[in-house]
N, C-alpha and C. Protein backbone atom coordinates (compact mmCIF):
# COMPACT_ATOMS: atom_id res chain seq x y z
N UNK A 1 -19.43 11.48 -14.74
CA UNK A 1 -19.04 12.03 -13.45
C UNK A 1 -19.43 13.50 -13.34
N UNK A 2 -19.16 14.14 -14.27
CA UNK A 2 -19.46 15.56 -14.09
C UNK A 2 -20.86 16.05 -14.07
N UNK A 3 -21.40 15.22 -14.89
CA UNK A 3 -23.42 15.14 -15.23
C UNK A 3 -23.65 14.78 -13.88
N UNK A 4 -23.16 13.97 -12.83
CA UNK A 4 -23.58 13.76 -11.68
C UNK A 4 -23.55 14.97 -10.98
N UNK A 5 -22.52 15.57 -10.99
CA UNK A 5 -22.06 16.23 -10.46
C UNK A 5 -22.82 17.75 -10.61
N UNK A 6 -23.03 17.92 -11.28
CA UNK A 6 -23.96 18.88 -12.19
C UNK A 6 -25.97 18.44 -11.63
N UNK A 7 -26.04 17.66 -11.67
CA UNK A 7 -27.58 17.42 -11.08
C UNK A 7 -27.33 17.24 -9.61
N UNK A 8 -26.49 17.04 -9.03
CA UNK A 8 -26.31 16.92 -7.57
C UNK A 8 -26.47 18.17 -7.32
N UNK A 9 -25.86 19.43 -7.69
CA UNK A 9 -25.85 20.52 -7.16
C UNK A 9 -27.60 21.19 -7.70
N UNK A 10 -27.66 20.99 -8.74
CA UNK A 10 -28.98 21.55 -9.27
C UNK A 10 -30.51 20.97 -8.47
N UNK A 11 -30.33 19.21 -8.07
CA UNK A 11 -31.43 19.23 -7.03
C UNK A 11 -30.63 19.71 -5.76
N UNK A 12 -29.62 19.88 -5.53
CA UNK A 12 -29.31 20.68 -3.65
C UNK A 12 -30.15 21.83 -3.76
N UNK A 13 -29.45 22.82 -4.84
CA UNK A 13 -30.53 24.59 -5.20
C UNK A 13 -31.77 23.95 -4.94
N UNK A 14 -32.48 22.89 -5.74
CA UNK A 14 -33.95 22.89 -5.98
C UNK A 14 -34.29 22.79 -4.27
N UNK A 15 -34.33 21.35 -3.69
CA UNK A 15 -34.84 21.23 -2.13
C UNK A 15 -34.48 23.17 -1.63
N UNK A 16 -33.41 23.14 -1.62
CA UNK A 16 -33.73 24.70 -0.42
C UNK A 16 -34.30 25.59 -0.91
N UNK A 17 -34.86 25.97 -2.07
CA UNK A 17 -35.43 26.90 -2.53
C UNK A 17 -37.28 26.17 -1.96
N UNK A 18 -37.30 25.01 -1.80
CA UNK A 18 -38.40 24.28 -1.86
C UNK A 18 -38.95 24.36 -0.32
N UNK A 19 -37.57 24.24 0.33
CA UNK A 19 -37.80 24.34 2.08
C UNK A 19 -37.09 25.31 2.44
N UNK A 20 -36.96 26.42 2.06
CA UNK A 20 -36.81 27.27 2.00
C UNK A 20 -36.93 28.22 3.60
N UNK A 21 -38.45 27.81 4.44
CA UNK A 21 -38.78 28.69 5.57
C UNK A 21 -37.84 27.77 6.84
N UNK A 22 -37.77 26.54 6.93
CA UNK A 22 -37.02 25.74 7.55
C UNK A 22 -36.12 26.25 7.70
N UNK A 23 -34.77 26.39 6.21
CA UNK A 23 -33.21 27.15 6.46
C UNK A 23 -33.01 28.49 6.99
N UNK A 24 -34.44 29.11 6.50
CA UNK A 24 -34.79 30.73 7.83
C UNK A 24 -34.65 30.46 9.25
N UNK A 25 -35.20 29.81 9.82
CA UNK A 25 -35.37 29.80 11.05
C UNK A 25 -33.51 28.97 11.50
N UNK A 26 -32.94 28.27 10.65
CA UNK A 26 -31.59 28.31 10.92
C UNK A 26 -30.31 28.64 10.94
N UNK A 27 -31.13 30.03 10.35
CA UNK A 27 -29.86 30.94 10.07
C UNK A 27 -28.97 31.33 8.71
N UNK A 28 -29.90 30.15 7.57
CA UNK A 28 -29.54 30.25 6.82
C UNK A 28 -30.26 31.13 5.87
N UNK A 29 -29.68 31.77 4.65
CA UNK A 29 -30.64 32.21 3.77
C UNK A 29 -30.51 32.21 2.33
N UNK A 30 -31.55 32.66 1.90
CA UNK A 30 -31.32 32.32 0.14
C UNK A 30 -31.72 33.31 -0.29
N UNK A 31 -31.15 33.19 -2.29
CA UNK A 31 -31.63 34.37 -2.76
C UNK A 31 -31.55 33.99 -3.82
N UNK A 32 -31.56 35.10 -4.65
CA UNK A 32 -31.92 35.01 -6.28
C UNK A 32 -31.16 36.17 -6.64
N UNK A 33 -30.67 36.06 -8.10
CA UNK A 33 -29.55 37.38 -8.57
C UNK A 33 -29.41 37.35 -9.96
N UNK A 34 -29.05 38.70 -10.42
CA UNK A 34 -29.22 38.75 -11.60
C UNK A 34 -28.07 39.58 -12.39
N UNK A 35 -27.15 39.77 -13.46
CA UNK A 35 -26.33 40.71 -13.35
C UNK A 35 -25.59 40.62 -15.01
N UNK A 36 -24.16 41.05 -14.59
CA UNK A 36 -24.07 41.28 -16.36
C UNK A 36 -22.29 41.16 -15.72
N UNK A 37 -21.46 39.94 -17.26
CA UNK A 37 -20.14 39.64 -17.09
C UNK A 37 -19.74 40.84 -18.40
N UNK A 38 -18.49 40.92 -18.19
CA UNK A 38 -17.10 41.58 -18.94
C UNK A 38 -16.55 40.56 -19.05
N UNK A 39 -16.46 39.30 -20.10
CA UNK A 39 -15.38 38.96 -19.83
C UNK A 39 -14.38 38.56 -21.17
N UNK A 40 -13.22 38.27 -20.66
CA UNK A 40 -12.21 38.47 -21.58
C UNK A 40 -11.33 37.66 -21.18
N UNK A 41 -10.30 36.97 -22.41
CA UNK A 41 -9.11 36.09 -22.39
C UNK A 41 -7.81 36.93 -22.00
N UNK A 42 -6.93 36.66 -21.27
CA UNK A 42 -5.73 37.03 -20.56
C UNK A 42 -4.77 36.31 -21.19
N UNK A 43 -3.99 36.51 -22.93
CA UNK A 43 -3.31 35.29 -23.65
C UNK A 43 -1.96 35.90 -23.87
N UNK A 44 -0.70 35.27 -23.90
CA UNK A 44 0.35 35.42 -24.44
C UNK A 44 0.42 35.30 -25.87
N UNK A 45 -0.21 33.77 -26.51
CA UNK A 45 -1.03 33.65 -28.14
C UNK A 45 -1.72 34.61 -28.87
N UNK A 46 -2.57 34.80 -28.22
CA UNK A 46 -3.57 35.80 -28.81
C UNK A 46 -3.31 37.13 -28.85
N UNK A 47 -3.62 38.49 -29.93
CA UNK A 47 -3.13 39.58 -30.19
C UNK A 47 -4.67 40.24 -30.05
N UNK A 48 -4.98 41.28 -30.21
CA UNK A 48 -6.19 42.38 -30.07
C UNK A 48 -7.12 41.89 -29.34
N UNK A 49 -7.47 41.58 -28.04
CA UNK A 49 -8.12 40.75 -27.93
C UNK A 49 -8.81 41.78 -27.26
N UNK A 50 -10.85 41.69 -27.48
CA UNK A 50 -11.21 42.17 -26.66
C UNK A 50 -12.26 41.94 -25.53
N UNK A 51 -13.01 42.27 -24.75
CA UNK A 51 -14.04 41.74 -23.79
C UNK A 51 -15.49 41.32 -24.60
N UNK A 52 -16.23 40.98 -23.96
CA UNK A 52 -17.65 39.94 -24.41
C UNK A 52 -18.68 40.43 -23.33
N UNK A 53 -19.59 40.87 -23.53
CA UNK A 53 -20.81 40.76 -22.13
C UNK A 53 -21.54 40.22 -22.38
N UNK A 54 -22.36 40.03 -21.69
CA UNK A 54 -23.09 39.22 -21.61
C UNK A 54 -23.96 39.15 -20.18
N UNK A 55 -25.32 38.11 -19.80
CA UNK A 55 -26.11 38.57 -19.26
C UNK A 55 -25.59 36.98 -18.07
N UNK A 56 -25.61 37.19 -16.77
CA UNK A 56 -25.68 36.28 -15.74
C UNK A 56 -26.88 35.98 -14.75
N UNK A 57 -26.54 35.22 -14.24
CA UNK A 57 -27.43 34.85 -13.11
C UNK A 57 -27.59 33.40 -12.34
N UNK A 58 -28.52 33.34 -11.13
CA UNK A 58 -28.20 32.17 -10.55
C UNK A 58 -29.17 32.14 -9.39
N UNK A 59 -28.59 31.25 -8.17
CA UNK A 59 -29.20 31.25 -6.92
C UNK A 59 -28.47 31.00 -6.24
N UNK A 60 -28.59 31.53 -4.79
CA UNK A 60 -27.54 31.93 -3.77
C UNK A 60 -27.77 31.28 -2.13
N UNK A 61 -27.06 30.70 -1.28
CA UNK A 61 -27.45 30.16 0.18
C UNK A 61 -26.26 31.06 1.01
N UNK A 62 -26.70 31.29 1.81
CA UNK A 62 -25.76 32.32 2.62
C UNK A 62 -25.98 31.60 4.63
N UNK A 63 -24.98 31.12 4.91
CA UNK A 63 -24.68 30.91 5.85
C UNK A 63 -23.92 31.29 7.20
N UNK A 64 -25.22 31.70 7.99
CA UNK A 64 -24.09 32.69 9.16
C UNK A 64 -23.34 31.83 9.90
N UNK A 65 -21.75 33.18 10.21
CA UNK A 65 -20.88 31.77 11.15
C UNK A 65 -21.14 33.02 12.27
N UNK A 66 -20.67 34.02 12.17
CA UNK A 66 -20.38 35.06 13.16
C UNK A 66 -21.61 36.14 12.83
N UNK A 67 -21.92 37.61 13.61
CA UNK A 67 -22.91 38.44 13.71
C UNK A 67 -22.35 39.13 12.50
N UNK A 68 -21.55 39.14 12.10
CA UNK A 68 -20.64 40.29 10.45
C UNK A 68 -20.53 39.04 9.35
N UNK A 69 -19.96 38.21 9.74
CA UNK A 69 -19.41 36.92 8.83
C UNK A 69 -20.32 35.85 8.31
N UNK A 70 -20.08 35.75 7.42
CA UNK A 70 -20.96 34.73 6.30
C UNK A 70 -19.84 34.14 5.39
N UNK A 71 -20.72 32.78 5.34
CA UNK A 71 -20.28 31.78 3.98
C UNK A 71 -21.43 31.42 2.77
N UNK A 72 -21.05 32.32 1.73
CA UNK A 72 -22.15 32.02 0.97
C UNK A 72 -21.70 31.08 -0.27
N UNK A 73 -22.64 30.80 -1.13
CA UNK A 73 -21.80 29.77 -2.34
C UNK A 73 -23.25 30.23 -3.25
N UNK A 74 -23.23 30.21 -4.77
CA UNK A 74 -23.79 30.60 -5.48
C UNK A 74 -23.66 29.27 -6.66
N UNK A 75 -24.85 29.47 -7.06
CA UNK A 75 -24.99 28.46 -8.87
C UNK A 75 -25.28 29.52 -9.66
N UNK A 76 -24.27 29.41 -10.63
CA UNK A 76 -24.33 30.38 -11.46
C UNK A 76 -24.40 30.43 -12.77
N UNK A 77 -24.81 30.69 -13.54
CA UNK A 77 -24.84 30.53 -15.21
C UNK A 77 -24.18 31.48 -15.64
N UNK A 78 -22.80 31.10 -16.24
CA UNK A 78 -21.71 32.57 -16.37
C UNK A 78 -21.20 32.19 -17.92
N UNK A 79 -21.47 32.94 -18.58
CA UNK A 79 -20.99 33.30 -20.06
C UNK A 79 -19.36 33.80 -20.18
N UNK A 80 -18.60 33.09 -20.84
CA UNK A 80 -17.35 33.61 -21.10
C UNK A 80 -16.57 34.04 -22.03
N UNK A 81 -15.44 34.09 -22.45
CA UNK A 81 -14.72 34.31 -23.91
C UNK A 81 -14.15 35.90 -23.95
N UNK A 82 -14.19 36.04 -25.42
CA UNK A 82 -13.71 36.65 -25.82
C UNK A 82 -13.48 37.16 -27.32
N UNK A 83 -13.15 38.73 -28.23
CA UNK A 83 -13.83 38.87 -29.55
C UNK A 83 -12.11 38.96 -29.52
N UNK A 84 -11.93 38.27 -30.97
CA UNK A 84 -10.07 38.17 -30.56
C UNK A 84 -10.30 39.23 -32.05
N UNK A 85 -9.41 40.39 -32.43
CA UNK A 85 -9.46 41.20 -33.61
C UNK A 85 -11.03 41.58 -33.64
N UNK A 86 -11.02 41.39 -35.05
CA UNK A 86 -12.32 42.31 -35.19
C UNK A 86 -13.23 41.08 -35.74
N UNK A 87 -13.07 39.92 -35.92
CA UNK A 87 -14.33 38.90 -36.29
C UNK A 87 -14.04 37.25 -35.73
N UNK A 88 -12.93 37.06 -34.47
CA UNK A 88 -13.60 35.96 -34.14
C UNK A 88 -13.61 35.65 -32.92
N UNK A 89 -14.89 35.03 -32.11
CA UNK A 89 -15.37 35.29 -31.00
C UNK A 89 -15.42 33.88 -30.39
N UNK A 90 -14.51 33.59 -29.62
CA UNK A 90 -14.98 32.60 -28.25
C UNK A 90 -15.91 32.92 -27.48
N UNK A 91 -16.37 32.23 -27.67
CA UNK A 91 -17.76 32.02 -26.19
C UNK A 91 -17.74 30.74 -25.71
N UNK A 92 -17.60 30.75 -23.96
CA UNK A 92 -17.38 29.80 -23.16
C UNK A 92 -18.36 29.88 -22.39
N UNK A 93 -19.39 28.81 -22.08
CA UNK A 93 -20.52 28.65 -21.05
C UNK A 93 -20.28 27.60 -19.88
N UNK A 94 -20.33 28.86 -18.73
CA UNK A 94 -19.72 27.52 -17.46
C UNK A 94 -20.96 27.36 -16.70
N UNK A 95 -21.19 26.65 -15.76
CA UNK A 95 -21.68 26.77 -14.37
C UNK A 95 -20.82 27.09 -13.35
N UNK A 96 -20.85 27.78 -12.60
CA UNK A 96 -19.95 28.88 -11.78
C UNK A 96 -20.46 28.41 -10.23
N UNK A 97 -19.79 27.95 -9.44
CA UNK A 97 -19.63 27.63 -7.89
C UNK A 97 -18.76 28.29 -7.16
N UNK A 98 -19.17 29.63 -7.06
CA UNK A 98 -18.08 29.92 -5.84
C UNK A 98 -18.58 29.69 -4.60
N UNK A 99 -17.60 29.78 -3.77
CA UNK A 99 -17.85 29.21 -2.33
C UNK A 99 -16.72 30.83 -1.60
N UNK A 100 -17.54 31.70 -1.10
CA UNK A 100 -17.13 33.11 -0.73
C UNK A 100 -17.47 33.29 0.57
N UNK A 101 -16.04 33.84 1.53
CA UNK A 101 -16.47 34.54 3.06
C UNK A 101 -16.97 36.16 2.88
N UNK A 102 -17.82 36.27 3.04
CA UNK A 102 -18.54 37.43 3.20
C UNK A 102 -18.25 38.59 4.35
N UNK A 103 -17.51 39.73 4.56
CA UNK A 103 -17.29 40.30 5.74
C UNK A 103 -18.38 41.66 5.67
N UNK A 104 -19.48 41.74 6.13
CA UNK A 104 -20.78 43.14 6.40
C UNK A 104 -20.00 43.69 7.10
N UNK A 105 -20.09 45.05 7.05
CA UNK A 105 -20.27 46.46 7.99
C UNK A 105 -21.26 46.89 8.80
N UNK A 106 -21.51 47.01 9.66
CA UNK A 106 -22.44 48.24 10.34
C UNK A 106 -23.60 46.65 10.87
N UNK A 107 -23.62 46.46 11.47
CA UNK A 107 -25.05 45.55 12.06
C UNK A 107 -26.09 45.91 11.97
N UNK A 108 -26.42 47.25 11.59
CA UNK A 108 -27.97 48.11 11.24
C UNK A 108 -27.96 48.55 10.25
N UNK A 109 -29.03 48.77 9.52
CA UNK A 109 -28.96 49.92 8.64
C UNK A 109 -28.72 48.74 7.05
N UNK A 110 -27.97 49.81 6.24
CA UNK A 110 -27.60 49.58 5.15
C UNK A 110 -25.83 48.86 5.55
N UNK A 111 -25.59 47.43 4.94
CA UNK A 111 -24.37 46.58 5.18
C UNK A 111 -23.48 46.68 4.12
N UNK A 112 -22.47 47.72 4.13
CA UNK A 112 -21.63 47.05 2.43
C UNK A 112 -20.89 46.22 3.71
N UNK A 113 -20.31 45.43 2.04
CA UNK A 113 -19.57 43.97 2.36
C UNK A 113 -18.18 43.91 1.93
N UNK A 114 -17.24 42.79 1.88
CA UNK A 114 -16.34 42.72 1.07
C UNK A 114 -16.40 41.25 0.87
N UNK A 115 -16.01 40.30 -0.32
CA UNK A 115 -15.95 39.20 -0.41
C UNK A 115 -14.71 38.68 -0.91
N UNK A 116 -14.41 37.63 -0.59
CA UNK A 116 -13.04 36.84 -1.60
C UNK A 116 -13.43 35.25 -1.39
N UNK A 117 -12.88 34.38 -2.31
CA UNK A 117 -13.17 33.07 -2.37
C UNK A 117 -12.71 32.50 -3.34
N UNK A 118 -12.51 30.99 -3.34
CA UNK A 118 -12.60 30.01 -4.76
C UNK A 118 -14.19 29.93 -5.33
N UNK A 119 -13.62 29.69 -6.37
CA UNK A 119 -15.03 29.33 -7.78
C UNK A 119 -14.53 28.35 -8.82
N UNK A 120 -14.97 27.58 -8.90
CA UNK A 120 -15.11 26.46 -9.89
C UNK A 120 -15.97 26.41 -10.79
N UNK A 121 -15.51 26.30 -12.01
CA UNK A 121 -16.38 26.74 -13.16
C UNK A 121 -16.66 25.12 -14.14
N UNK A 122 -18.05 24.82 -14.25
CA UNK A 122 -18.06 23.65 -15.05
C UNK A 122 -18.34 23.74 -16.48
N UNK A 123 -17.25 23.73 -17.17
CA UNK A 123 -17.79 23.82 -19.18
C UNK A 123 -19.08 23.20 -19.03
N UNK A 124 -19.68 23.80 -19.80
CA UNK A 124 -21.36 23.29 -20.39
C UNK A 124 -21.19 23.28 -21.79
N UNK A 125 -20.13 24.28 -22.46
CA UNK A 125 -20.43 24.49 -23.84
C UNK A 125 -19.27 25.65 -24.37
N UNK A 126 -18.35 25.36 -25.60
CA UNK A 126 -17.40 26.58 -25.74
C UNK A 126 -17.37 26.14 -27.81
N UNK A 127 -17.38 27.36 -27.71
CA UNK A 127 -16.98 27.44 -29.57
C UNK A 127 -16.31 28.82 -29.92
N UNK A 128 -15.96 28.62 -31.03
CA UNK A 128 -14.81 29.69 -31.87
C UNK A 128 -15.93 30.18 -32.88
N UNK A 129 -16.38 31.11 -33.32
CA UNK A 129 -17.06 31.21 -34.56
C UNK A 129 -17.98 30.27 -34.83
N UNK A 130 -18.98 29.79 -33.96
CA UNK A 130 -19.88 28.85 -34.56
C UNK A 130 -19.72 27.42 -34.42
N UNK A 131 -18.32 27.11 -34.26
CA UNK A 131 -17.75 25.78 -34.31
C UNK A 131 -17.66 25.52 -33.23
N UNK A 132 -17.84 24.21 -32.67
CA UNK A 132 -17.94 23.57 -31.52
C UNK A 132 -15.85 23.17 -30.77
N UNK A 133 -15.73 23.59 -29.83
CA UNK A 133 -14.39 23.53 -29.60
C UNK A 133 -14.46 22.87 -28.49
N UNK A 134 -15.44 22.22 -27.48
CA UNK A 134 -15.35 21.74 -26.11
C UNK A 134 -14.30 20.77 -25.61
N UNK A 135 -14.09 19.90 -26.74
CA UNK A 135 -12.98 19.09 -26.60
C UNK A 135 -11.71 19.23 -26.85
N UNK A 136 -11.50 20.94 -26.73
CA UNK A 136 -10.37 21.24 -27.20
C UNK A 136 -9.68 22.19 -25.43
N UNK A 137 -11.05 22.73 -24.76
CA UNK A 137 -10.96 23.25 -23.37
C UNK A 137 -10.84 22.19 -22.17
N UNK A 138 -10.67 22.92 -21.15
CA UNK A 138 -10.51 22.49 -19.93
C UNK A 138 -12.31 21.89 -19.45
N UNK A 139 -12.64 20.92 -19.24
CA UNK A 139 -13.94 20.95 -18.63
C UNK A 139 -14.16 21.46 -17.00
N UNK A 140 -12.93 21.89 -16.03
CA UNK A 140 -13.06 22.96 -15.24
C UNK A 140 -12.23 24.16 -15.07
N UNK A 141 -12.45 24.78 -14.45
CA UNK A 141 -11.68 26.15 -14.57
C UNK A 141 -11.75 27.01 -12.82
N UNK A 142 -10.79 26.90 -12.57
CA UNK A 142 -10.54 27.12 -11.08
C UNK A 142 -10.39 29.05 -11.43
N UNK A 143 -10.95 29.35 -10.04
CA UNK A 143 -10.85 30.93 -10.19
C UNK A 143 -10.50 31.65 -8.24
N UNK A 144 -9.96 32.77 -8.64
CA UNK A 144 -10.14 33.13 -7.30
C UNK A 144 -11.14 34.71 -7.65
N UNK A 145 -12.42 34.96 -6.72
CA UNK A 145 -12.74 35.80 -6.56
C UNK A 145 -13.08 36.87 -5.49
N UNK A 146 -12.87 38.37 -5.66
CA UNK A 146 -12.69 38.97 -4.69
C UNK A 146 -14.09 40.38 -5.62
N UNK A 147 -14.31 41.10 -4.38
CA UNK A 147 -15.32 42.10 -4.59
C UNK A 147 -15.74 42.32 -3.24
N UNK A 148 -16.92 43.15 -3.92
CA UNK A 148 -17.53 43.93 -2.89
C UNK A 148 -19.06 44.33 -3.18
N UNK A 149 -19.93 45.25 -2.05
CA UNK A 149 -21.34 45.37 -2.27
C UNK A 149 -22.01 46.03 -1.02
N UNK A 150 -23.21 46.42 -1.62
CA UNK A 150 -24.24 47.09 -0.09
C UNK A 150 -25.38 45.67 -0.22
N UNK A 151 -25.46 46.00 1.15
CA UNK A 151 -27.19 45.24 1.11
C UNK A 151 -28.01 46.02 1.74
N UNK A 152 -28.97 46.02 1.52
CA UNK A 152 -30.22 47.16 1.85
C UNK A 152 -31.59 46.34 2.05
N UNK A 153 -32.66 47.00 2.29
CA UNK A 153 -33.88 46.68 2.59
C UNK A 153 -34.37 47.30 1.64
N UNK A 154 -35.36 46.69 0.45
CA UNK A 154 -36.40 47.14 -0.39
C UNK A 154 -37.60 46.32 -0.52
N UNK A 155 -38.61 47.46 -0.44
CA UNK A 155 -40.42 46.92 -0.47
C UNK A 155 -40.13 45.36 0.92
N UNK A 156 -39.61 45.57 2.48
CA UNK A 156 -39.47 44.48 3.32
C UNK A 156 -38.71 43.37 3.02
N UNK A 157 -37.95 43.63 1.96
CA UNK A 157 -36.94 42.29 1.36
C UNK A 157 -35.73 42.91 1.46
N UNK A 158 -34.23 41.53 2.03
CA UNK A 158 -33.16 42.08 1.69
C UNK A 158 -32.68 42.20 0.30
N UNK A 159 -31.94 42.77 -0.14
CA UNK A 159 -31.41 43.35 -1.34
C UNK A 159 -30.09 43.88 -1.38
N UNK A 160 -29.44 43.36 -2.53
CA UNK A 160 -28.13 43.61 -2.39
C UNK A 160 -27.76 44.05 -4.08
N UNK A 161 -26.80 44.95 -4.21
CA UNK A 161 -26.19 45.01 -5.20
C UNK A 161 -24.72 44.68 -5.28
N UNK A 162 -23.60 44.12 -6.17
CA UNK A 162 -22.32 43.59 -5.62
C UNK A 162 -21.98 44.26 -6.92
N UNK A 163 -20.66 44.13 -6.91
CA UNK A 163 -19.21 43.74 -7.92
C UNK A 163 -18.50 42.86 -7.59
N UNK A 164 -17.74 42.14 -8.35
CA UNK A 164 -16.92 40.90 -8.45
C UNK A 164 -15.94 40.71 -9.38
N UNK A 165 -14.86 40.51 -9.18
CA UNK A 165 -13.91 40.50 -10.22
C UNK A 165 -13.11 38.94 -10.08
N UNK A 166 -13.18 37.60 -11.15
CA UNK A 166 -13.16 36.53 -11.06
C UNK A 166 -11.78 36.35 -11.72
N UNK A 167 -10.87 35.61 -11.12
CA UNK A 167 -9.41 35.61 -11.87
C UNK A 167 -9.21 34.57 -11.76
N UNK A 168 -9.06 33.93 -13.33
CA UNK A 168 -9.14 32.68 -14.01
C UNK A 168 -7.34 32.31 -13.09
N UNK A 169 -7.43 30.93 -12.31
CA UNK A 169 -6.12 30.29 -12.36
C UNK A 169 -5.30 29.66 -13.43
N UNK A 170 -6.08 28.48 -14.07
CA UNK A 170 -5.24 27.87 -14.78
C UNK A 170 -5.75 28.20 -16.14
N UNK A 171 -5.00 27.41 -17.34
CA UNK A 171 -5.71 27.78 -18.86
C UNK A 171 -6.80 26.91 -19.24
N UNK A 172 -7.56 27.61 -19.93
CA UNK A 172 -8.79 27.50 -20.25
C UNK A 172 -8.68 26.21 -21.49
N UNK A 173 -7.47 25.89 -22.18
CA UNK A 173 -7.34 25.17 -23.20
C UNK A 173 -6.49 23.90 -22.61
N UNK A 174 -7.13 23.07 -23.16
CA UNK A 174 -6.25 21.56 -23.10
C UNK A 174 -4.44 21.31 -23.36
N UNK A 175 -4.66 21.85 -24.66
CA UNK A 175 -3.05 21.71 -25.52
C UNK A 175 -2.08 22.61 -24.69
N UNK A 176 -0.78 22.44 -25.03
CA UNK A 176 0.21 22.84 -24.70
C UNK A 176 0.28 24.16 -25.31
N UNK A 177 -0.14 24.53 -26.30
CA UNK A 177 0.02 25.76 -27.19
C UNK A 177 -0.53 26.91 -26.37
N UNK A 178 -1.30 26.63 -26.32
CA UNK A 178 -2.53 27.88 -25.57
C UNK A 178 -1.98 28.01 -24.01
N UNK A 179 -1.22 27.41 -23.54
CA UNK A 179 -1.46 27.12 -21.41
C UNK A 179 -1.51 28.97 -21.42
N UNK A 180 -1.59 29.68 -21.51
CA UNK A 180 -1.46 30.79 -20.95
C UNK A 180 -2.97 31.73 -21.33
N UNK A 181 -3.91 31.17 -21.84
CA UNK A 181 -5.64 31.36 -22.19
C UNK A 181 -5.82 31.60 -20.71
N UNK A 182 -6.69 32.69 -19.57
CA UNK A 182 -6.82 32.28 -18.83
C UNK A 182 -8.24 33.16 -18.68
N UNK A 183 -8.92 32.92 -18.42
CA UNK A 183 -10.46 34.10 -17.90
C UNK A 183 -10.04 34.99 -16.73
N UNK A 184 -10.58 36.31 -17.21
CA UNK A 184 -10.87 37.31 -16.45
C UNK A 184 -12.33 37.80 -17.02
N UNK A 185 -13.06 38.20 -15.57
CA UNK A 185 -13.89 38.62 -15.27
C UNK A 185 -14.59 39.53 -14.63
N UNK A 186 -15.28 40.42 -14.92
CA UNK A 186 -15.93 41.66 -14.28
C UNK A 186 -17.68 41.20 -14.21
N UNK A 187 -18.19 40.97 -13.05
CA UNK A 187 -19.56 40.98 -13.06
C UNK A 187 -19.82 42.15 -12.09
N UNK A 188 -21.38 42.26 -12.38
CA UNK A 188 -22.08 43.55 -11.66
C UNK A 188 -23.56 42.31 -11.42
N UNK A 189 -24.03 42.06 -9.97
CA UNK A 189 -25.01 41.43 -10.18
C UNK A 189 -26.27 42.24 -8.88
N UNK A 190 -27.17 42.14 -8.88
CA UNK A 190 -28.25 42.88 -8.09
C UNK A 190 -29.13 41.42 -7.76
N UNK A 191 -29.35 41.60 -6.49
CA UNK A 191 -31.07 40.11 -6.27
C UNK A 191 -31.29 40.52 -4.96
N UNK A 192 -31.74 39.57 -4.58
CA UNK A 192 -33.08 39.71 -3.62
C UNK A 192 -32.87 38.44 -2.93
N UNK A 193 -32.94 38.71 -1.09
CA UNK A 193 -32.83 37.41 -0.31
C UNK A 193 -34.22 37.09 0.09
N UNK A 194 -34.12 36.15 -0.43
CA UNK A 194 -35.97 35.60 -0.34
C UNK A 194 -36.19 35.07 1.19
């Protein structure tokens, strides 16, 4: 179910990136992005715990409702976890779907924005030190995200730089022990609306 679920969305990205001049002329648009996570476990269990970075990215459809207002949704390849003390490191690999209302400023010129939304995160892959733990996590992970950003014009292309701060809802772990594991997140991402 989830492998379906997972290639359903990956050929949706593929066709619009493919027909791409079509969703122009309807208002829709796309892009490409690139950026860097902070992220870190939020645990009652866990003691010293500290953040992880790591490198992101994805592809983006942005849909106008109003002349300021947009609905955009992103595929994302988002690295997670956390270095708990000084030698052992969760790393959690999701696919990242948020689905975000977009509010621009200024109708000319240079647009900062503000965003908030749900994101759904699909495990691809999580381990402790090397060791494989997937069947020990959540295979989704519900988030609410909020941020902000400019968009600009560079070399005749739009361009945007953002921040985003992703706040894990539920726990990241299966068992009863852990329920209070939850992701937090800091991304910084920059792309280009093709």
């Amino acid at each position: 179910m989830k492998r379906n679920i997972f290639i359903s969305v990956m050929l949706t990205m593929l066709i619009v990136l493919i027909f791409g001049t079509a969703f122009g002329q309807l208002g829709i648009r796309k892009g490409i992005k690139g950026g860097y996570n902070w992220a870190k476990l939020s645990s009652d269990s866990l003691n010293n715990i500290h953040s992880i970075k790591s490198l992101t990215g994805g592809i983006s459809l942005e849909f106008n409702i109003l002349n300021l207002l947009s609905l955009q949704t992103d595929v994302l390849y988002s690295p997670r976890g956390s270095l708990v003390g000084n030698n052992v490191e969760i790393k959690l690999k999701y696919l990242s779907i948020p689905v975000i209302l977009k509010r621009k400023f200024f109708p000319v010129g240079i647009h900062p924005y503000l965003l908030i939304g749900p994101e759904i995160n699909f495990l691809l892959s999580a381990s402790r030190d090397g060791a494989d733990i997937k069947n020990m996590v959540n295979q989704e992970d519900f988030a609410l995200v909020t941020g902000g950003g400019v968009e600009f014009s560079f070399l005749g292309k739009g361009a945007y730089i953002e921040g985003r701060y992703s706040y894990g809802l539920n726990s990241i772990y299966s068992d009863a022990v852990s329920q209070n594991s939850k992701n937090r997140v800091y991304q910084i991402f920059g792309g280009f609306l093709l």
